[in-house]
PDB file of N, CA and C in Angstrom:
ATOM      1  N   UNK A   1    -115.275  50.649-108.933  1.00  0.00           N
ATOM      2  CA  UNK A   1    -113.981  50.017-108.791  1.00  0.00           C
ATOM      3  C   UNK A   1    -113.221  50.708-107.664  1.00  0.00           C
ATOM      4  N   UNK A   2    -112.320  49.867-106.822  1.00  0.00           N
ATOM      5  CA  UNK A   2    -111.483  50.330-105.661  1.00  0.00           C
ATOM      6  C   UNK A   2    -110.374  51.038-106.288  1.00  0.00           C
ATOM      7  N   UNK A   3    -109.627  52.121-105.962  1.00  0.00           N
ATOM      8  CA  UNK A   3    -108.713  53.141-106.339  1.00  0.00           C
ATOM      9  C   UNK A   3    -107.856  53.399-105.321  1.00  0.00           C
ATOM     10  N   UNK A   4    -106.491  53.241-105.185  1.00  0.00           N
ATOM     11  CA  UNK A   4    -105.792  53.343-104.353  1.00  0.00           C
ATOM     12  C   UNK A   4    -105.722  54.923-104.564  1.00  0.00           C
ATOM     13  N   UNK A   5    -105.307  55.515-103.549  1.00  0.00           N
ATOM     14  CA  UNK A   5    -105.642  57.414-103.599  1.00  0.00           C
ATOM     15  C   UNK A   5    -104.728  57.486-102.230  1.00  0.00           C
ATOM     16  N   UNK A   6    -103.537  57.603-102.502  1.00  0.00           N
ATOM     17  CA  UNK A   6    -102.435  57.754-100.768  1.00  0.00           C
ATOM     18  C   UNK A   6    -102.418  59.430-101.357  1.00  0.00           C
ATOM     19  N   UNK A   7    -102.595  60.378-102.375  1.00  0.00           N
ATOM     20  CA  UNK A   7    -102.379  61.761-102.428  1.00  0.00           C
ATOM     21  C   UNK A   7    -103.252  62.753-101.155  1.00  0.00           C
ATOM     22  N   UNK A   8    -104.615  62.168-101.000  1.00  0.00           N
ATOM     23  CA  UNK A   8    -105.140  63.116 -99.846  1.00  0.00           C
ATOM     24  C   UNK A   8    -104.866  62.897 -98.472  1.00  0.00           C
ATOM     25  N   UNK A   9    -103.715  61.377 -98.069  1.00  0.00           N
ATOM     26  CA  UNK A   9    -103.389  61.112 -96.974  1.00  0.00           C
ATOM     27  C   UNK A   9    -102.083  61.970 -97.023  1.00  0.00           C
ATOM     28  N   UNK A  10    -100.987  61.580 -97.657  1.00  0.00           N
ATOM     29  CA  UNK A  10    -100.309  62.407 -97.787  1.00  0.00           C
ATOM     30  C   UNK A  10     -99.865  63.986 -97.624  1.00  0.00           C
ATOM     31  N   UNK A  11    -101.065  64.603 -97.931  1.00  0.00           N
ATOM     32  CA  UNK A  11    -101.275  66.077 -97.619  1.00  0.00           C
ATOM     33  C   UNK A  11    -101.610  66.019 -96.393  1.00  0.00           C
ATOM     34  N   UNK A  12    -102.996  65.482 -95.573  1.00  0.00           N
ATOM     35  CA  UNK A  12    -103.044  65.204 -94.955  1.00  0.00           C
ATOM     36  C   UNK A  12    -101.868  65.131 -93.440  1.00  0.00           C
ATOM     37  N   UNK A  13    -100.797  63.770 -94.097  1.00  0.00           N
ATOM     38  CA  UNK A  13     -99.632  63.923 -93.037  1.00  0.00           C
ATOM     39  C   UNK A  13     -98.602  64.791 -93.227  1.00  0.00           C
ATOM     40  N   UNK A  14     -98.558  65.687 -94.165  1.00  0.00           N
ATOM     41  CA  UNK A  14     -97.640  67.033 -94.604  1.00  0.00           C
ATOM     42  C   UNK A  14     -96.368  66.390 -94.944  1.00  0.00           C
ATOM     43  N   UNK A  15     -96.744  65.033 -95.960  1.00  0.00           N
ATOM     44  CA  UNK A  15     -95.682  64.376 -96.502  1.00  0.00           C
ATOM     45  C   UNK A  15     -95.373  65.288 -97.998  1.00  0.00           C
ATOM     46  N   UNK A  16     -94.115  65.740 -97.773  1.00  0.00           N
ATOM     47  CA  UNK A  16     -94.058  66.719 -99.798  1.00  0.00           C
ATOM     48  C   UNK A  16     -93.746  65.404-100.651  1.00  0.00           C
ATOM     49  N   UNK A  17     -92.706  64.883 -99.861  1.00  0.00           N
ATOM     50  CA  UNK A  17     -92.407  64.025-101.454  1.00  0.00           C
ATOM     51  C   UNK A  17     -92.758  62.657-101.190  1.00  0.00           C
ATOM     52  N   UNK A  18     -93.691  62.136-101.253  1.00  0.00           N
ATOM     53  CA  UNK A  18     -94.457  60.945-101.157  1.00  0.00           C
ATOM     54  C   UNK A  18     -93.123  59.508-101.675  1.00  0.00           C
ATOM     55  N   UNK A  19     -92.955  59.318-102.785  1.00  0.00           N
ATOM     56  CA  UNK A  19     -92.146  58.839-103.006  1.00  0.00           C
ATOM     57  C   UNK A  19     -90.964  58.517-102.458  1.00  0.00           C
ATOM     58  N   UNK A  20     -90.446  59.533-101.649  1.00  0.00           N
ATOM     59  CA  UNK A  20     -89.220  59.318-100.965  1.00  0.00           C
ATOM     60  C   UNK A  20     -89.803  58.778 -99.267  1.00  0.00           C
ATOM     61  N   UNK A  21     -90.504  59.213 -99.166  1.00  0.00           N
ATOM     62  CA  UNK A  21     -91.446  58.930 -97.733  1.00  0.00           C
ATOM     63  C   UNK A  21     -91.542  56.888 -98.572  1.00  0.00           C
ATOM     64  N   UNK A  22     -91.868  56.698 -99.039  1.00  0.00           N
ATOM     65  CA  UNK A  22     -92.133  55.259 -99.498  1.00  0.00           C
ATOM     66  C   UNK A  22     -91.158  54.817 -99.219  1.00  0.00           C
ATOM     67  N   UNK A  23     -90.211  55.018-100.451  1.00  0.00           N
ATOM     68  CA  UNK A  23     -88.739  54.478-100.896  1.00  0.00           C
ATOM     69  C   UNK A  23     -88.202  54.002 -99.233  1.00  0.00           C
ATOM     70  N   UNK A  24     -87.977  55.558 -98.307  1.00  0.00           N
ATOM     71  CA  UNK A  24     -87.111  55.334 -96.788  1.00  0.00           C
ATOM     72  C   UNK A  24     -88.213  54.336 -95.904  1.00  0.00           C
ATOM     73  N   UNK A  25     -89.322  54.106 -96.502  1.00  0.00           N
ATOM     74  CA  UNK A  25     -90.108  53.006 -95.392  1.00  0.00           C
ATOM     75  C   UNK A  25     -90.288  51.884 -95.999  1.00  0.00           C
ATOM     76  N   UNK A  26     -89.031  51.341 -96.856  1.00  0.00           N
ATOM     77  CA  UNK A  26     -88.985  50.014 -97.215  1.00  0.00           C
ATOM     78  C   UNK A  26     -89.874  49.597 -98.356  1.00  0.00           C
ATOM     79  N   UNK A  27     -90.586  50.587 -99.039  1.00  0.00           N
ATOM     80  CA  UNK A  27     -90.714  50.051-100.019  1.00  0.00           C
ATOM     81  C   UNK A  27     -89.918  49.983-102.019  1.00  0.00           C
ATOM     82  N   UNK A  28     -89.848  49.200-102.392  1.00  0.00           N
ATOM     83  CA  UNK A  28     -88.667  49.230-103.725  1.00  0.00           C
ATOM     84  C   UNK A  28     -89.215  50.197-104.616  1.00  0.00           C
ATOM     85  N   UNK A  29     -88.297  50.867-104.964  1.00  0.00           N
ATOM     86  CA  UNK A  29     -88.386  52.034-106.227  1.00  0.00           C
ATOM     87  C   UNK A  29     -89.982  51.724-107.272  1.00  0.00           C
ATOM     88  N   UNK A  30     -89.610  50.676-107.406  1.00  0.00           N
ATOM     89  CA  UNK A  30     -90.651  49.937-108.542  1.00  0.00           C
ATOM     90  C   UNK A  30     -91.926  50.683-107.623  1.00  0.00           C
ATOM     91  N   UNK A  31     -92.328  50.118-106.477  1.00  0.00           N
ATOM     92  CA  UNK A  31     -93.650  49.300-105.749  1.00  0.00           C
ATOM     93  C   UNK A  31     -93.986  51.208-105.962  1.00  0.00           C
ATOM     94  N   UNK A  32     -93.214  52.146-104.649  1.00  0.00           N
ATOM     95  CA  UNK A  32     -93.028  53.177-104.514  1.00  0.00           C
ATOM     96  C   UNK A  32     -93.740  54.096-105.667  1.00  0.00           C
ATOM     97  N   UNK A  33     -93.034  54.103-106.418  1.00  0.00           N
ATOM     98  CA  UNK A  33     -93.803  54.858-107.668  1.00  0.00           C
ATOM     99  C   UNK A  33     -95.017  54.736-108.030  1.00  0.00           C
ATOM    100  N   UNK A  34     -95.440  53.263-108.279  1.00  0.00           N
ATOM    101  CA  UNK A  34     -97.007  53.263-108.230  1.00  0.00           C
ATOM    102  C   UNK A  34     -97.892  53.100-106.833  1.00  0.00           C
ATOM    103  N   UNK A  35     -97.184  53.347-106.027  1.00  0.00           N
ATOM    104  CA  UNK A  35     -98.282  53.618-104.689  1.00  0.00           C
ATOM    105  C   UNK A  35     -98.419  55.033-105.164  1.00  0.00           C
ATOM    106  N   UNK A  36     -97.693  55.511-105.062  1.00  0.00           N
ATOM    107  CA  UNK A  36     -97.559  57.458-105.210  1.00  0.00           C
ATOM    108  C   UNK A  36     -98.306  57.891-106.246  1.00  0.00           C
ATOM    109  N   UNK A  37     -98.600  57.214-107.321  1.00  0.00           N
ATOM    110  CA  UNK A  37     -99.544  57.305-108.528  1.00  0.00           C
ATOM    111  C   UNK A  37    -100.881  56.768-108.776  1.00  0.00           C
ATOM    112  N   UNK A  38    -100.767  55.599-107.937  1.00  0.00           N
ATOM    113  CA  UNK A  38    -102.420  55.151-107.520  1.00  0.00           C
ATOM    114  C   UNK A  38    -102.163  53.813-108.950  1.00  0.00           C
ATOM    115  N   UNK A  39    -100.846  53.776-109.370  1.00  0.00           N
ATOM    116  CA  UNK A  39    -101.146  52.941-110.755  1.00  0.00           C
ATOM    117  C   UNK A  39    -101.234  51.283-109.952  1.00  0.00           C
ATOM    118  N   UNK A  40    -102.228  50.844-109.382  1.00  0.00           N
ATOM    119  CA  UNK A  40    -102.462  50.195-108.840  1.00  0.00           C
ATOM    120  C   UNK A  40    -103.356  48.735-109.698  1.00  0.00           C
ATOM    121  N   UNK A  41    -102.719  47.525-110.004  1.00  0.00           N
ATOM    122  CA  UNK A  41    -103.920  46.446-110.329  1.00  0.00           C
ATOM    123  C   UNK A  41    -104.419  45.733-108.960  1.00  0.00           C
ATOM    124  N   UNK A  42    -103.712  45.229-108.275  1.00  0.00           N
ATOM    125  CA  UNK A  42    -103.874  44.589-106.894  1.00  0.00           C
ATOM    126  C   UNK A  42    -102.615  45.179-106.126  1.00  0.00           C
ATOM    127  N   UNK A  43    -102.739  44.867-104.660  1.00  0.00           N
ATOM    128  CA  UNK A  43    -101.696  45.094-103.871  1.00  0.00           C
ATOM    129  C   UNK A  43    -101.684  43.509-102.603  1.00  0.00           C
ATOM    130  N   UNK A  44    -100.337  43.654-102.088  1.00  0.00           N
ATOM    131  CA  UNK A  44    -100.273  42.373-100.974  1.00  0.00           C
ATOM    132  C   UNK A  44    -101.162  42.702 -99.598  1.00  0.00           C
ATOM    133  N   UNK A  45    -101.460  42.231 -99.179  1.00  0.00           N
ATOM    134  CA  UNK A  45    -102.542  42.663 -98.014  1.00  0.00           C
ATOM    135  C   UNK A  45    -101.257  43.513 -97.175  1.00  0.00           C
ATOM    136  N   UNK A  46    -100.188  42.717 -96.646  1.00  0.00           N
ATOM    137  CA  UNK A  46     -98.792  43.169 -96.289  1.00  0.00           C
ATOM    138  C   UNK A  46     -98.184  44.855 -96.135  1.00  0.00           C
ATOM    139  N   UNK A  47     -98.792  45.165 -97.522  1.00  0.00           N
ATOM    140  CA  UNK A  47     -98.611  46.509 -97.936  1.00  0.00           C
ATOM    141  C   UNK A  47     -99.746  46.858 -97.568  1.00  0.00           C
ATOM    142  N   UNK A  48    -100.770  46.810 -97.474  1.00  0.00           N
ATOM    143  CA  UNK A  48    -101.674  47.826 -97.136  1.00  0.00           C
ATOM    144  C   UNK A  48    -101.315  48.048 -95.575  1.00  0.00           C
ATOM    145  N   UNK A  49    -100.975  47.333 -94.788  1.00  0.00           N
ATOM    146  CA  UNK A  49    -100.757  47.002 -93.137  1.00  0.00           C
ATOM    147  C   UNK A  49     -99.570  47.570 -93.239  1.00  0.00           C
ATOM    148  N   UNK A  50     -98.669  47.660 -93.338  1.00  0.00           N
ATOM    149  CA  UNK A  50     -97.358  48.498 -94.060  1.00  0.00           C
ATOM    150  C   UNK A  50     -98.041  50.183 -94.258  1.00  0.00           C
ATOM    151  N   UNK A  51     -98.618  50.839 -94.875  1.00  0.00           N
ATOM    152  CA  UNK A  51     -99.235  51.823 -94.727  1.00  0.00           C
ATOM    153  C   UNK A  51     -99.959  51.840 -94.135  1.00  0.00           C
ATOM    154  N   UNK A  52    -100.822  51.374 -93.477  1.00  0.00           N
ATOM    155  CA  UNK A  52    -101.752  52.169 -92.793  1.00  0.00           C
ATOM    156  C   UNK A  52    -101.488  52.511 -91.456  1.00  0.00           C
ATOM    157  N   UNK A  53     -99.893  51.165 -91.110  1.00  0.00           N
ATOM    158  CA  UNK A  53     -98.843  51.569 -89.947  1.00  0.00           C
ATOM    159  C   UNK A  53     -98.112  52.905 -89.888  1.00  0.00           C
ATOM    160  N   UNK A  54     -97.376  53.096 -91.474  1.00  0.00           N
ATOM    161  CA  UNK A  54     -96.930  54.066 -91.026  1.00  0.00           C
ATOM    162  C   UNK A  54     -97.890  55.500 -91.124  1.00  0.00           C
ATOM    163  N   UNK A  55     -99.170  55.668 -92.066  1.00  0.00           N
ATOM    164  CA  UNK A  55     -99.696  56.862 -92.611  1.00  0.00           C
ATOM    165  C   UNK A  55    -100.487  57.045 -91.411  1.00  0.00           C
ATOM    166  N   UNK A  56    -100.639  55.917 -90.296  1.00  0.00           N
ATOM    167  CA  UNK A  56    -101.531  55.851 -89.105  1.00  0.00           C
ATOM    168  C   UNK A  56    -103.152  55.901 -89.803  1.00  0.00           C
ATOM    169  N   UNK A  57    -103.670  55.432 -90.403  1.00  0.00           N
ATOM    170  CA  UNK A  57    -104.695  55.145 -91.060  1.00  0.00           C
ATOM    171  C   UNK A  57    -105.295  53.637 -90.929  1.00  0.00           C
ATOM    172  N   UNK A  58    -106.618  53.626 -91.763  1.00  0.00           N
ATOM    173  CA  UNK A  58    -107.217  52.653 -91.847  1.00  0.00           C
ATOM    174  C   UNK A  58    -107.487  52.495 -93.376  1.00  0.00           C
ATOM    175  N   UNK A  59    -107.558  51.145 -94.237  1.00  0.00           N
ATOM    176  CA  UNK A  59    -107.491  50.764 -95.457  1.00  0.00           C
ATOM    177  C   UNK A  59    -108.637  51.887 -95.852  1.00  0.00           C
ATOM    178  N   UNK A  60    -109.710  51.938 -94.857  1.00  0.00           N
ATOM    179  CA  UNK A  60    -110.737  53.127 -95.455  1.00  0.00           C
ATOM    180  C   UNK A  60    -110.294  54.891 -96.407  1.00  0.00           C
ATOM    181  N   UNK A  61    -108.730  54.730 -95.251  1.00  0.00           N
ATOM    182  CA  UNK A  61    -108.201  56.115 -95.877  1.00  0.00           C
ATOM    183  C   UNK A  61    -107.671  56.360 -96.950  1.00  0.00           C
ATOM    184  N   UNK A  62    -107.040  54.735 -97.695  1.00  0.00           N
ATOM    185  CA  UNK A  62    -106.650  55.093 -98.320  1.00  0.00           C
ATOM    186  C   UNK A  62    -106.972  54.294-100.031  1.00  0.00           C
ATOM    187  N   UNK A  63    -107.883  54.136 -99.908  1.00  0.00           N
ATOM    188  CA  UNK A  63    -108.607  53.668-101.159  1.00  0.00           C
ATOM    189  C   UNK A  63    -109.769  54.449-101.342  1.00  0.00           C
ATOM    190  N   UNK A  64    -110.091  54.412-102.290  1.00  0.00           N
ATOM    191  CA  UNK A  64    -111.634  55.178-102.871  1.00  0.00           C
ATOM    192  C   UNK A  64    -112.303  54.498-104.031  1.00  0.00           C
ATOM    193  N   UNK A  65    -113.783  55.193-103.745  1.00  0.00           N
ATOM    194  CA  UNK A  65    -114.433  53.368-104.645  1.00  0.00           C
ATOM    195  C   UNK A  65    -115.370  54.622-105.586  1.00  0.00           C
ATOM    196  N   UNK A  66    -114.868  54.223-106.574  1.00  0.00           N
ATOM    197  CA  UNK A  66    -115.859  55.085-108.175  1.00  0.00           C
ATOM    198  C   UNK A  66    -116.336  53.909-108.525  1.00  0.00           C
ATOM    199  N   UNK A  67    -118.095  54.158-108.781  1.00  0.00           N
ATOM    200  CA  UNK A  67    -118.786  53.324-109.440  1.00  0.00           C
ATOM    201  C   UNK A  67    -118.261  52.906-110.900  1.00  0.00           C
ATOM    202  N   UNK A  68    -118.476  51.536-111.067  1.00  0.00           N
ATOM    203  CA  UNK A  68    -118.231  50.878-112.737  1.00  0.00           C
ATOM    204  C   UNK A  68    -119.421  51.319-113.072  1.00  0.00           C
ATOM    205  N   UNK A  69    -120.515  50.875-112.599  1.00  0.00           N
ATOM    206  CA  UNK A  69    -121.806  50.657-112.944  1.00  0.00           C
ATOM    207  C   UNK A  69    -122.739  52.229-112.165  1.00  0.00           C
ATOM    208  N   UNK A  70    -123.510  52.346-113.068  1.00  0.00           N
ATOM    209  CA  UNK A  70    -124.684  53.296-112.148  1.00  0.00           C
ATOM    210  C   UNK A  70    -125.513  52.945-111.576  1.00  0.00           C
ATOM    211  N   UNK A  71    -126.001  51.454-111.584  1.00  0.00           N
ATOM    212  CA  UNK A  71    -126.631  50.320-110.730  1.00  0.00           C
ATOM    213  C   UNK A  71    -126.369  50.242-109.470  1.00  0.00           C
ATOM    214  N   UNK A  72    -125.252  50.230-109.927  1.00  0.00           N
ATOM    215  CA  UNK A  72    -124.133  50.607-108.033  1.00  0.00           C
ATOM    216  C   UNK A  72    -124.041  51.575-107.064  1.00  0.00           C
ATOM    217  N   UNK A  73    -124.319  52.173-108.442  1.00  0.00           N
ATOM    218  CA  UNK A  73    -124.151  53.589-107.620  1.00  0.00           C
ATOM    219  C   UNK A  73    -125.673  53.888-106.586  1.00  0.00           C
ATOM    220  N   UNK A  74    -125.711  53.811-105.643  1.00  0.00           N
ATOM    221  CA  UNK A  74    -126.894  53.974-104.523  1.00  0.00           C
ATOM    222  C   UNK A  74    -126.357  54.181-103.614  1.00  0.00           C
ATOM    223  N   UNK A  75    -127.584  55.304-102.976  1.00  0.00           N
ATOM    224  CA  UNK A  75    -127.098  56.197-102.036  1.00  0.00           C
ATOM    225  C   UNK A  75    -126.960  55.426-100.617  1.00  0.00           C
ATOM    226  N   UNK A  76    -127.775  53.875-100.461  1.00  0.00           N
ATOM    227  CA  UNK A  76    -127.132  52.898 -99.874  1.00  0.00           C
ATOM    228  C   UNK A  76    -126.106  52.227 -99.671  1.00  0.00           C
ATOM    229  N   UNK A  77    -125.812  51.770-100.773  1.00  0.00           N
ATOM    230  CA  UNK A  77    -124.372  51.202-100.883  1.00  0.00           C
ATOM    231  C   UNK A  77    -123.027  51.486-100.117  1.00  0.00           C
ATOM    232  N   UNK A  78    -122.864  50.397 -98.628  1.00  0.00           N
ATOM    233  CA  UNK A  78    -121.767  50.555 -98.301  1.00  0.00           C
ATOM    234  C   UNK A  78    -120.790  51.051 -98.808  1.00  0.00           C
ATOM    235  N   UNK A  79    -119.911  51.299 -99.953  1.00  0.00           N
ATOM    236  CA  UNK A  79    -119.192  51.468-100.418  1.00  0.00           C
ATOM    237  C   UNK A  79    -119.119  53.054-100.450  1.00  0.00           C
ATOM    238  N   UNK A  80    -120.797  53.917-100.504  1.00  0.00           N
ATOM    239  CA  UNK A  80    -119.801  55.267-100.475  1.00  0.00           C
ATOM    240  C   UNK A  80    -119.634  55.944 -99.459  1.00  0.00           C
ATOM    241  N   UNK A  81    -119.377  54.923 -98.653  1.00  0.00           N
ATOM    242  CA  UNK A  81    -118.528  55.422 -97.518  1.00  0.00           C
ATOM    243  C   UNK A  81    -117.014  55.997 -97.699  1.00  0.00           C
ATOM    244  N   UNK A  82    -116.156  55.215 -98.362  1.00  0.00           N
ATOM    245  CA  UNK A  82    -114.837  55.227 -99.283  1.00  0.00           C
ATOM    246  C   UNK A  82    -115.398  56.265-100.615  1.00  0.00           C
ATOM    247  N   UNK A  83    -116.457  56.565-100.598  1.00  0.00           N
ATOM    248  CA  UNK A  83    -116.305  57.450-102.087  1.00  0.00           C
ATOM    249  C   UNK A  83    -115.723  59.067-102.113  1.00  0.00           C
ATOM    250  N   UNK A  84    -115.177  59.005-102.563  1.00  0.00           N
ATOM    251  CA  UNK A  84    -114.608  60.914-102.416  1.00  0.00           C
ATOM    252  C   UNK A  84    -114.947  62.186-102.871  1.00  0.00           C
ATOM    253  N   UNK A  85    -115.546  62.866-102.764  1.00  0.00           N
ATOM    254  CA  UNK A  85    -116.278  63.831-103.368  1.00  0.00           C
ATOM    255  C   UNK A  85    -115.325  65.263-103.174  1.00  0.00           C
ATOM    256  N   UNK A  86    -114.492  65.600-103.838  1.00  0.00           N
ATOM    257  CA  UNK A  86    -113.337  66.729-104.298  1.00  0.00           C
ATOM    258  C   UNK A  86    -113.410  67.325-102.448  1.00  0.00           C
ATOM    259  N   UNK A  87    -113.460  66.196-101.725  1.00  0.00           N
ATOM    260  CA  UNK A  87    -113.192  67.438-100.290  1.00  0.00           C
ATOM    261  C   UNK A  87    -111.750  67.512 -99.998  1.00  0.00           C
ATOM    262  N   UNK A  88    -111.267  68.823 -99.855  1.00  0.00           N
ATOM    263  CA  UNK A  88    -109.909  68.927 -99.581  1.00  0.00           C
ATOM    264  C   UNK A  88    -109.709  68.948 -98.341  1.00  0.00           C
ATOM    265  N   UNK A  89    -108.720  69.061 -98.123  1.00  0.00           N
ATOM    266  CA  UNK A  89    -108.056  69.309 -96.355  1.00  0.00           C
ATOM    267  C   UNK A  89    -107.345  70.030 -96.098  1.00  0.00           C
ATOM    268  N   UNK A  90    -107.881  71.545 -95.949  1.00  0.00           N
ATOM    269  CA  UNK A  90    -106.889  72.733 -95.973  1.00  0.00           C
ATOM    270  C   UNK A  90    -106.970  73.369 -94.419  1.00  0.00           C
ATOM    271  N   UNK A  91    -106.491  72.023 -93.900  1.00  0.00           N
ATOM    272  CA  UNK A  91    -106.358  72.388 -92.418  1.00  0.00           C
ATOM    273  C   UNK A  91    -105.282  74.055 -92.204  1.00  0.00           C
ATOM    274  N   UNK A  92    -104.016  73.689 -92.759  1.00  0.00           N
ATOM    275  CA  UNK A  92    -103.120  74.783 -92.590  1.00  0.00           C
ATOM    276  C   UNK A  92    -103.412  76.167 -93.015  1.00  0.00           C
ATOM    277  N   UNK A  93    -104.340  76.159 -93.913  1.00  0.00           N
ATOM    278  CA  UNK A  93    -104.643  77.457 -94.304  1.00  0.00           C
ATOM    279  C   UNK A  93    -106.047  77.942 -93.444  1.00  0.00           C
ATOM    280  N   UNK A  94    -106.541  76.900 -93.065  1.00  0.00           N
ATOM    281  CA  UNK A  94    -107.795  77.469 -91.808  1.00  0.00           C
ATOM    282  C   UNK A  94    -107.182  78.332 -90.820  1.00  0.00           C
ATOM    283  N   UNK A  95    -106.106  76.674 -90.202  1.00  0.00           N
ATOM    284  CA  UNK A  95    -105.466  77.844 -89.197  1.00  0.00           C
ATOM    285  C   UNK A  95    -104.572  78.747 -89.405  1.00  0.00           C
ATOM    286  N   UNK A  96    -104.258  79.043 -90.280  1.00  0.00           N
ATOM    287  CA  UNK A  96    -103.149  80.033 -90.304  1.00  0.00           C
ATOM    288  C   UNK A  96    -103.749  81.584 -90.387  1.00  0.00           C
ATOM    289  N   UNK A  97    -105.668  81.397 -90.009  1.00  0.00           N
ATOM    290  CA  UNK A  97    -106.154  82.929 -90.022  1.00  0.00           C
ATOM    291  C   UNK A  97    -107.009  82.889 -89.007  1.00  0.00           C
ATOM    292  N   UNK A  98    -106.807  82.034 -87.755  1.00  0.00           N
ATOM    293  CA  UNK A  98    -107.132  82.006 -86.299  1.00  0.00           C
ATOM    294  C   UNK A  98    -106.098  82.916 -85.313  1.00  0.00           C
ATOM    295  N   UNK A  99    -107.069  83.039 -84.696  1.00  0.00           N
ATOM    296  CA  UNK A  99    -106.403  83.914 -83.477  1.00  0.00           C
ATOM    297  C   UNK A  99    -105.778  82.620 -82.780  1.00  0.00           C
ATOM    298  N   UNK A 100    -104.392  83.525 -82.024  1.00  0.00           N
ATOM    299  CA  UNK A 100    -104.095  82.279 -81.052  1.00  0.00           C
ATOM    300  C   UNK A 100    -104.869  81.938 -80.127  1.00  0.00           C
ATOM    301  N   UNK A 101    -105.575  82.183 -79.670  1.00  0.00           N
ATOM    302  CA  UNK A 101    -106.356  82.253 -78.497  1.00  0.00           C
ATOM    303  C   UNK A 101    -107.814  80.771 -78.790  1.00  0.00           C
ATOM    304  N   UNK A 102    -108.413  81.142 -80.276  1.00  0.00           N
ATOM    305  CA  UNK A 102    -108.488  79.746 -80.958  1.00  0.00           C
ATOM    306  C   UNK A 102    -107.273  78.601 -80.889  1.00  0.00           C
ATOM    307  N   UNK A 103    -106.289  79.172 -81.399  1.00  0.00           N
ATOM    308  CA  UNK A 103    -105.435  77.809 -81.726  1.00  0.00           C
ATOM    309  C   UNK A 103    -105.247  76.989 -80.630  1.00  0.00           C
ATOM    310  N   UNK A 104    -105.541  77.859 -79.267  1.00  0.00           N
ATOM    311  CA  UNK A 104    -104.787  77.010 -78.100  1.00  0.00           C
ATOM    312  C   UNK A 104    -106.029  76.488 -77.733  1.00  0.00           C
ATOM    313  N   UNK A 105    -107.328  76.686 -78.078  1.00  0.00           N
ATOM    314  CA  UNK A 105    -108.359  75.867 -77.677  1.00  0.00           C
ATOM    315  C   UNK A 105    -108.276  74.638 -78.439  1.00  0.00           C
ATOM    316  N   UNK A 106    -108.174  75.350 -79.433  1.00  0.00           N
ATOM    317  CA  UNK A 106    -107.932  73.917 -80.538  1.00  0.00           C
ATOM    318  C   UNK A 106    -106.779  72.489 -79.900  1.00  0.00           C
ATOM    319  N   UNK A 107    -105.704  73.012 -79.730  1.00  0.00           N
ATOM    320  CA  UNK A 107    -105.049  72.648 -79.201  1.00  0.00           C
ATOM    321  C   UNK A 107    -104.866  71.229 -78.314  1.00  0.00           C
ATOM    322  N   UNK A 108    -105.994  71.965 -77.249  1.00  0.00           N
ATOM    323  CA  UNK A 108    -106.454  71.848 -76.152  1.00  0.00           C
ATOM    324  C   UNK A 108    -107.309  70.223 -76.488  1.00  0.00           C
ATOM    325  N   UNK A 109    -108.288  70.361 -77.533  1.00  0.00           N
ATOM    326  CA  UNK A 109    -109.226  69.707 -77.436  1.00  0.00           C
ATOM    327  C   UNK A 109    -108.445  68.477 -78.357  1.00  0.00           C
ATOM    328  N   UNK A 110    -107.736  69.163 -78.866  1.00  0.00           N
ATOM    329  CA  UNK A 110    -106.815  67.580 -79.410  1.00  0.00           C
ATOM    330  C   UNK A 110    -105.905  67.171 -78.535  1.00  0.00           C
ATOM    331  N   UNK A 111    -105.188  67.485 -77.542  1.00  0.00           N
ATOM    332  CA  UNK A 111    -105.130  66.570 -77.097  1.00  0.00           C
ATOM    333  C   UNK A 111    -106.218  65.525 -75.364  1.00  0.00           C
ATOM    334  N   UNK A 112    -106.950  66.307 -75.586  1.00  0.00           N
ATOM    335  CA  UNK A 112    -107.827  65.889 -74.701  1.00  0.00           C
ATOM    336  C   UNK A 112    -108.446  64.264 -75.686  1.00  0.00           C
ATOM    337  N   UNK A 113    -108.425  64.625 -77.110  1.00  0.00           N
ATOM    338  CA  UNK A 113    -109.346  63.932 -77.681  1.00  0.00           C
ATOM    339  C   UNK A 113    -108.264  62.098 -78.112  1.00  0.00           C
ATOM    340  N   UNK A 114    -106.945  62.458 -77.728  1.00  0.00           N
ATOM    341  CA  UNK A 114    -106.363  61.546 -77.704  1.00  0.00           C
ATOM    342  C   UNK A 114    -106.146  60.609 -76.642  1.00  0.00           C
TER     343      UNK A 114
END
């Protein structure tokens, strides 16, 4: 089944309070709360294009697909492409034990890579 999951984008964009990041980009208290919770049955296509504008993403980033079935589950299956396996994104704490001399390469190669 598809799982809306905006928590690892979020960290990701070094958003703290997700919710209020919603709420100020037009979406209603109601909608807001369950984006931020994933309490998701369907969504408007609208809204997904709506986030993925502002989170700068692709629908890929922000859904994740857990097998119903173990039938499904194959190591073929388009789908686990979107599957998530507990990887975090502890970009800030990588770099925060680089030399500068790294950071400015780093730097460097992002924006070359843009």
């Amino acid at each position: 089944m598809l799982h809306l999951n905006l928590k690892r984008i979020f960290k990701a964009r070094g958003i703290e309070q997700p919710y209020k990041f919603l709420a100020q980009n037009g979406f209603v208290p109601f909608t807001a709360h369950k984006y931020k919770n994933g309490k998701v049955e369907h969504m408007r296509l609208d809204h997904i294009e709506k986030l993925c504008t502002l989170l700068h993403c692709t629908p890929n980033d922000i859904f994740e697909w857990i097998p119903t079935d173990l039938l499904d589950d194959r190591a073929d299956h388009p789908l686990q492409k979107i599957r998530r396996r507990e990887k975090k994104i502890e970009i800030t704490k990588l770099l925060s034990t680089m030399s500068l001399e790294k950071l400015e390469e780093i730097e460097k190669m992002i924006a070359e890579a843009n």
